[in-house]
N, C-alpha and C. Protein backbone atom coordinates (compact mmCIF):
# COMPACT_ATOMS: atom_id res chain seq x y z
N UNK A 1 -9.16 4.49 -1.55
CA UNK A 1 -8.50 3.38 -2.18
C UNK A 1 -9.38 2.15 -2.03
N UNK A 2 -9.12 1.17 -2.84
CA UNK A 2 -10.33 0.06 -3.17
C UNK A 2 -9.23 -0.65 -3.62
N UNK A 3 -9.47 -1.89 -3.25
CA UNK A 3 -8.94 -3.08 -3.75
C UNK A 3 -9.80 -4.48 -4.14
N UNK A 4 -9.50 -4.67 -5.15
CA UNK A 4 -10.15 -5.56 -6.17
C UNK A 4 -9.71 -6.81 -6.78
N UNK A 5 -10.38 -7.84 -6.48
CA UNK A 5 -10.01 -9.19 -7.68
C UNK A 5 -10.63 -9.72 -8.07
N UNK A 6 -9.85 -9.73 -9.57
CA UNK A 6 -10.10 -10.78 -10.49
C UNK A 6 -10.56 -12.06 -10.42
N UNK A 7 -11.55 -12.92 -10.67
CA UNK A 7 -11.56 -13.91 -10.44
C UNK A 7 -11.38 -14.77 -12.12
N UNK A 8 -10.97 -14.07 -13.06
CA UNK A 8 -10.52 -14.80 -13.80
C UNK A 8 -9.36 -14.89 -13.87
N UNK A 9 -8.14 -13.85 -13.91
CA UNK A 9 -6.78 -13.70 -14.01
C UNK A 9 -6.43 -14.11 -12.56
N UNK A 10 -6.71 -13.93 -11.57
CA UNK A 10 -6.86 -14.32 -10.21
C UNK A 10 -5.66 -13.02 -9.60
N UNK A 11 -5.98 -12.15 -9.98
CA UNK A 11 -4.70 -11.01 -9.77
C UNK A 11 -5.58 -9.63 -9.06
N UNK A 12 -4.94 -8.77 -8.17
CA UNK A 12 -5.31 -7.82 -7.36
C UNK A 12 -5.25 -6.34 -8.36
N UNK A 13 -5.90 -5.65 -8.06
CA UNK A 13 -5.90 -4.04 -8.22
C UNK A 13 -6.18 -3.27 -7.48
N UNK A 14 -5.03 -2.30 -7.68
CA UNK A 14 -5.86 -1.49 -6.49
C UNK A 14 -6.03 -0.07 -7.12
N UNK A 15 -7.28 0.80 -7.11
CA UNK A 15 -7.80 1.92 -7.32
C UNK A 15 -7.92 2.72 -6.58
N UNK A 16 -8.18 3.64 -7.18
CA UNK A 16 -9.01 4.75 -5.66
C UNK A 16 -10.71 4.08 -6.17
N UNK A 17 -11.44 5.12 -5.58
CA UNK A 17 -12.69 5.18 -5.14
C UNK A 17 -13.35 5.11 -6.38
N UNK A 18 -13.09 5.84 -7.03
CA UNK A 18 -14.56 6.80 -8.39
C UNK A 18 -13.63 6.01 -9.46
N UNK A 19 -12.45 4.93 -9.62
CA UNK A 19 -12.36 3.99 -10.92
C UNK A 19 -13.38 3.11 -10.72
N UNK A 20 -13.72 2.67 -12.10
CA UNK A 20 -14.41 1.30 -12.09
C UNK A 20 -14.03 -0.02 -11.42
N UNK A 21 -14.64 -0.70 -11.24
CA UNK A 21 -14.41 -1.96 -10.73
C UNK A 21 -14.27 -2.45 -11.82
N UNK A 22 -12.96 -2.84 -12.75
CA UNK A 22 -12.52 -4.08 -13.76
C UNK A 22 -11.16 -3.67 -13.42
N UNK A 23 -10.58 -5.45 -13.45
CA UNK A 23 -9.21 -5.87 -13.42
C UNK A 23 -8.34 -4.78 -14.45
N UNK A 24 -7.21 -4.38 -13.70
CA UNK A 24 -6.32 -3.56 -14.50
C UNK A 24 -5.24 -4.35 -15.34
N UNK A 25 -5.21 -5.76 -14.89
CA UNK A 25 -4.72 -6.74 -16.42
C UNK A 25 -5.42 -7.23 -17.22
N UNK A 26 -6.85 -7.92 -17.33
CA UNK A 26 -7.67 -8.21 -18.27
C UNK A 26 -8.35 -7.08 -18.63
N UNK A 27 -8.79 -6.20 -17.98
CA UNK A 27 -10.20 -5.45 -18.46
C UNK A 27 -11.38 -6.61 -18.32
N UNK A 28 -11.67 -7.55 -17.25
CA UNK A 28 -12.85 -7.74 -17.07
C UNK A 28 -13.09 -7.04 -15.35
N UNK A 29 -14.59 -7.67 -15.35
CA UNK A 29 -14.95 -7.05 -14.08
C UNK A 29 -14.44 -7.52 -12.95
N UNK A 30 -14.77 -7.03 -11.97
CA UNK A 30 -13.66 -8.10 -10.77
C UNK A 30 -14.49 -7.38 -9.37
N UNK A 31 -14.03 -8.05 -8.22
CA UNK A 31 -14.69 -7.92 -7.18
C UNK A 31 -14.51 -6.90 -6.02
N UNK A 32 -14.69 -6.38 -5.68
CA UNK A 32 -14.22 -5.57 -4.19
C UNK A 32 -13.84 -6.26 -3.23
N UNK A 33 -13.01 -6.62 -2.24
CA UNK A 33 -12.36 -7.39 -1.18
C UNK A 33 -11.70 -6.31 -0.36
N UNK A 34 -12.00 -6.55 1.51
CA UNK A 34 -11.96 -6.33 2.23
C UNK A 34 -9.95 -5.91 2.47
N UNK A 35 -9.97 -5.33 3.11
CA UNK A 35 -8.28 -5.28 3.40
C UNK A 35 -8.26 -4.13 4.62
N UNK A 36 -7.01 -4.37 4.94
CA UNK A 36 -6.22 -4.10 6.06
C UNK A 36 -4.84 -3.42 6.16
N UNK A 37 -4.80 -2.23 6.68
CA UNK A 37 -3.22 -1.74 6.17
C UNK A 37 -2.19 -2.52 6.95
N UNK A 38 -1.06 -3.04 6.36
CA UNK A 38 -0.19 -4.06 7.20
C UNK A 38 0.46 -3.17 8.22
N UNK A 39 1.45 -3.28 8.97
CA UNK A 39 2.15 -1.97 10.10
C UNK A 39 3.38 -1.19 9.41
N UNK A 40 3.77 -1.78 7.64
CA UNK A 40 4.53 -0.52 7.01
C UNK A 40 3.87 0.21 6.57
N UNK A 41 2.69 0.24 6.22
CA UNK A 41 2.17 1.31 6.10
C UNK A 41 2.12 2.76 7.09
N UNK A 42 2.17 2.22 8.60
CA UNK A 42 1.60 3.43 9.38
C UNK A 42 3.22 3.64 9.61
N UNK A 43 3.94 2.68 9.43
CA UNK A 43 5.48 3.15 10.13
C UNK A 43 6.04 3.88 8.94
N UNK A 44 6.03 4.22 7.90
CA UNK A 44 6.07 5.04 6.57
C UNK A 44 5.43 6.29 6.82
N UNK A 45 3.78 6.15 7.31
CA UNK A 45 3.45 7.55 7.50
C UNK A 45 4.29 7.78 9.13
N UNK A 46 4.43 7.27 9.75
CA UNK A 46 5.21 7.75 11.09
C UNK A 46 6.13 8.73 11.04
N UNK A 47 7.30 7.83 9.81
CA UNK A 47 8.50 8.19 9.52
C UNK A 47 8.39 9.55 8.87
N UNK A 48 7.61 9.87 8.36
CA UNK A 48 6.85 11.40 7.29
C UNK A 48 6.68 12.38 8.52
N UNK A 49 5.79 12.26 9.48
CA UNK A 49 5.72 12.62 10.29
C UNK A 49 6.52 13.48 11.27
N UNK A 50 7.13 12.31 11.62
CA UNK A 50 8.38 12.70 12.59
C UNK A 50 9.59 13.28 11.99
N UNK A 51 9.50 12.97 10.74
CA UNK A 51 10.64 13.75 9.68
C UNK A 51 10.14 15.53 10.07
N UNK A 52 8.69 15.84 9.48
CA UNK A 52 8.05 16.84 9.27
C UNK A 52 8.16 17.38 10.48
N UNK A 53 7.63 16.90 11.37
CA UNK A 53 8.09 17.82 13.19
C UNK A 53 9.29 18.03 13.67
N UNK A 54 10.59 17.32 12.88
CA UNK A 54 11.70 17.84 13.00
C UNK A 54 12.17 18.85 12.27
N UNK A 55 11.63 19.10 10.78
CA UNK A 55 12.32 20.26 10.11
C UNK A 55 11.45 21.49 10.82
N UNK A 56 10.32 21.37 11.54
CA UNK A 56 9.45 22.61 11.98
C UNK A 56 9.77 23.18 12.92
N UNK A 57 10.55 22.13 14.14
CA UNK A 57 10.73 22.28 15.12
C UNK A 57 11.80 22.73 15.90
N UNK A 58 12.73 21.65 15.61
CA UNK A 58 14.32 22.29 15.36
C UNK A 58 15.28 23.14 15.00
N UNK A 59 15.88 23.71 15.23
CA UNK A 59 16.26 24.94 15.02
C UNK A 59 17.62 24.48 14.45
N UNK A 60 17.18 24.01 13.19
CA UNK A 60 18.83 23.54 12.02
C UNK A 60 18.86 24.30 11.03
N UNK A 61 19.71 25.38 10.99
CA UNK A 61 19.64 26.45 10.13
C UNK A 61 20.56 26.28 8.47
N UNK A 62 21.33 25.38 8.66
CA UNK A 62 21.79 24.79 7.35
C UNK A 62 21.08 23.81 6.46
N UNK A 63 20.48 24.63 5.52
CA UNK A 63 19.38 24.17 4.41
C UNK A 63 19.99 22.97 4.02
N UNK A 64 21.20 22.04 3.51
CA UNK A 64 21.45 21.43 2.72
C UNK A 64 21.28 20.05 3.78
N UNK A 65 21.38 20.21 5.22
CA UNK A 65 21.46 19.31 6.31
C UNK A 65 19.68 19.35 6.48
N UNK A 66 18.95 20.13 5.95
CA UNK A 66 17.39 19.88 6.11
C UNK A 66 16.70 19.02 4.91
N UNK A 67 17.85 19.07 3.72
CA UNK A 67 17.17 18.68 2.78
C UNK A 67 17.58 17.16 2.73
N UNK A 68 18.53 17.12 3.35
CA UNK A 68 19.22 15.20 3.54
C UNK A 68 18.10 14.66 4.46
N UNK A 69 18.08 15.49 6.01
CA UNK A 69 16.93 14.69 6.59
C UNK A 69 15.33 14.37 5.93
N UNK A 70 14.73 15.98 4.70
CA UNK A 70 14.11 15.39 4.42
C UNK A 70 14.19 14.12 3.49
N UNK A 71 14.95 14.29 2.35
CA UNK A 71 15.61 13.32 1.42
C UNK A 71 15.90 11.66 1.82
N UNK A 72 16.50 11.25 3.13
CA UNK A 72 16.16 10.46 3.67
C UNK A 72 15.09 9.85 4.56
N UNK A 73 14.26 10.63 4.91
CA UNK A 73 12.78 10.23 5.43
C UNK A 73 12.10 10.05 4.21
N UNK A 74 12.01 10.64 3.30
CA UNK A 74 11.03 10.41 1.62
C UNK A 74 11.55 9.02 1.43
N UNK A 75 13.29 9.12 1.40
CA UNK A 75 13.01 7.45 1.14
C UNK A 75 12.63 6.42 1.68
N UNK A 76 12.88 6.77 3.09
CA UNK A 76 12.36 5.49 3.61
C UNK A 76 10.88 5.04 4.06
N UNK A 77 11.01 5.89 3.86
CA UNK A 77 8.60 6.27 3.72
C UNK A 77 8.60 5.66 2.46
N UNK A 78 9.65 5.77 1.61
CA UNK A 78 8.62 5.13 0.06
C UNK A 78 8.97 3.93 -0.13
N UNK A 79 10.16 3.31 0.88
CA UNK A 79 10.27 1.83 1.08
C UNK A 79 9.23 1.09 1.82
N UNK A 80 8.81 1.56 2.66
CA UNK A 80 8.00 1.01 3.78
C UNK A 80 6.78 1.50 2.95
N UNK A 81 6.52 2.45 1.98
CA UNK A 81 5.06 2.12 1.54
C UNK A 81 4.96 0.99 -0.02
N UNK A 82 5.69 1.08 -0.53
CA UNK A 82 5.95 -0.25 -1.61
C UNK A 82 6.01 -2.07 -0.92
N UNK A 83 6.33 -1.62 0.29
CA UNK A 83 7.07 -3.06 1.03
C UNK A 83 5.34 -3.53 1.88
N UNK A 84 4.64 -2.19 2.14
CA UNK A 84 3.39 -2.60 2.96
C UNK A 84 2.67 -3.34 1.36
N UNK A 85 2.17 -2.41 0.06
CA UNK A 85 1.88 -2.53 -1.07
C UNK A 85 1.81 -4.55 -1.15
N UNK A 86 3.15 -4.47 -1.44
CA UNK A 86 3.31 -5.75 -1.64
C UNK A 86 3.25 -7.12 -0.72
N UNK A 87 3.02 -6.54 0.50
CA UNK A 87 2.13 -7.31 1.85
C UNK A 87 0.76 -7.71 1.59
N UNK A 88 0.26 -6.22 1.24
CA UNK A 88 -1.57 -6.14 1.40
C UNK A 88 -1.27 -6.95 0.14
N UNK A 89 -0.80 -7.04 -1.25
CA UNK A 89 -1.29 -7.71 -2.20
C UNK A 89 -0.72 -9.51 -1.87
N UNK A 90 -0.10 -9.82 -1.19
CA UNK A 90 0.58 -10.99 -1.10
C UNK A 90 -0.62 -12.01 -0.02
N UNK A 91 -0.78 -10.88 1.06
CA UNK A 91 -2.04 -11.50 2.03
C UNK A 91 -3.13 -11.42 1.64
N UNK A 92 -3.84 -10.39 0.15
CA UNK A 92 -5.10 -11.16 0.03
C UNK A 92 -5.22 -12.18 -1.01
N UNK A 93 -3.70 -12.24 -1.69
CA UNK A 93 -3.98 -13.37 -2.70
C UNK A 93 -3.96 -14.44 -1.95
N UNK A 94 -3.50 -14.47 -0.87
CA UNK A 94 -3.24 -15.76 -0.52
C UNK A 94 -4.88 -16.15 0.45
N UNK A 95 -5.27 -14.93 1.16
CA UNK A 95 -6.52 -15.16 1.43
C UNK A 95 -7.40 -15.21 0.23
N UNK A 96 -8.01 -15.12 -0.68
CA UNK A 96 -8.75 -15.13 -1.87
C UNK A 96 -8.22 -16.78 -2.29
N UNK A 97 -7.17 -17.44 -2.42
CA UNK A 97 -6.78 -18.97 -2.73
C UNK A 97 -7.27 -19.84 -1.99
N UNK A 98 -7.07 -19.65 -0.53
CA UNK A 98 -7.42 -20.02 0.95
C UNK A 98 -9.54 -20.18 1.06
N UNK A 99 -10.26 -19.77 0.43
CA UNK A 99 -11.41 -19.05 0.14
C UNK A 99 -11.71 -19.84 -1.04
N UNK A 100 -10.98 -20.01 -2.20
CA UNK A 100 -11.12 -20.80 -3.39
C UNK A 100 -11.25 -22.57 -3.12
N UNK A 101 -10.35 -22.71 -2.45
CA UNK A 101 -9.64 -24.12 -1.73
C UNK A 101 -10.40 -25.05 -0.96
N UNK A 102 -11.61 -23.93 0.00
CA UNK A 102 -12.25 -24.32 0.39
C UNK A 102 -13.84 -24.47 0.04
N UNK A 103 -14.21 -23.62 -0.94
CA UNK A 103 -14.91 -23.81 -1.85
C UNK A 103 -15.32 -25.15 -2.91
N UNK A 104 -14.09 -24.93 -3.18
CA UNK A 104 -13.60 -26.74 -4.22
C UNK A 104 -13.97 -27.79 -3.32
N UNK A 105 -13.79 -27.39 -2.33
CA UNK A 105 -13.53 -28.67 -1.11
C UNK A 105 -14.83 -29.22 -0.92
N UNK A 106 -16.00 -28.00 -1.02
CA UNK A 106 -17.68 -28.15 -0.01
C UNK A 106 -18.05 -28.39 -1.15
């Protein structure tokens, strides 16, 4: 995964690896920028995790009570990975402005 901005639209993308580097709202080119997974990210994969070592481990033989625990770990893994999403994009716009600001300034 790669994350990227715009410095004309001033807006984030994020790719995997082998897309091009251009903004996925303009179609111009745009930059590579550094990032950091916030802590919903790893508490999402945690939650996957520890979901997964409980259906392996445990000895819960009623399928419909395996499919709720998984059913509720999927969701809340896909809250905590939308909620990190919108972290990493919120902290580098605001770092990339922060970077602009002071630029203008020198």
């Amino acid at each position: 995964m790669k994350v990227l901005y715009c410095d004309h639209c001033k807006d984030i993308s994020i790719k995997s690896r082998l897309e091009t580097d251009t903004c996925t709202s303009c179609g111009r080119a745009a930059r590579s920028v550094p990032y950091s997974r916030p802590w919903q990210y790893f508490a999402g994969s945690g939650i996957l995790l520890v979901a997964t070592a409980v259906l392996i481990l445990a000895p819960i033989a009623d399928l419909l009570f395996r499919l709720v625990i998984f059913g509720v770990a999927l969701a809340v893994a896909l809250v905590f990975s939308s909620w990190s999403i919108q972290e990493m994009r919120s902290r580098i716009l605001r770092t990339m402005q922060e970077a602009q600001s002071r630029e203008a300034l020198s």
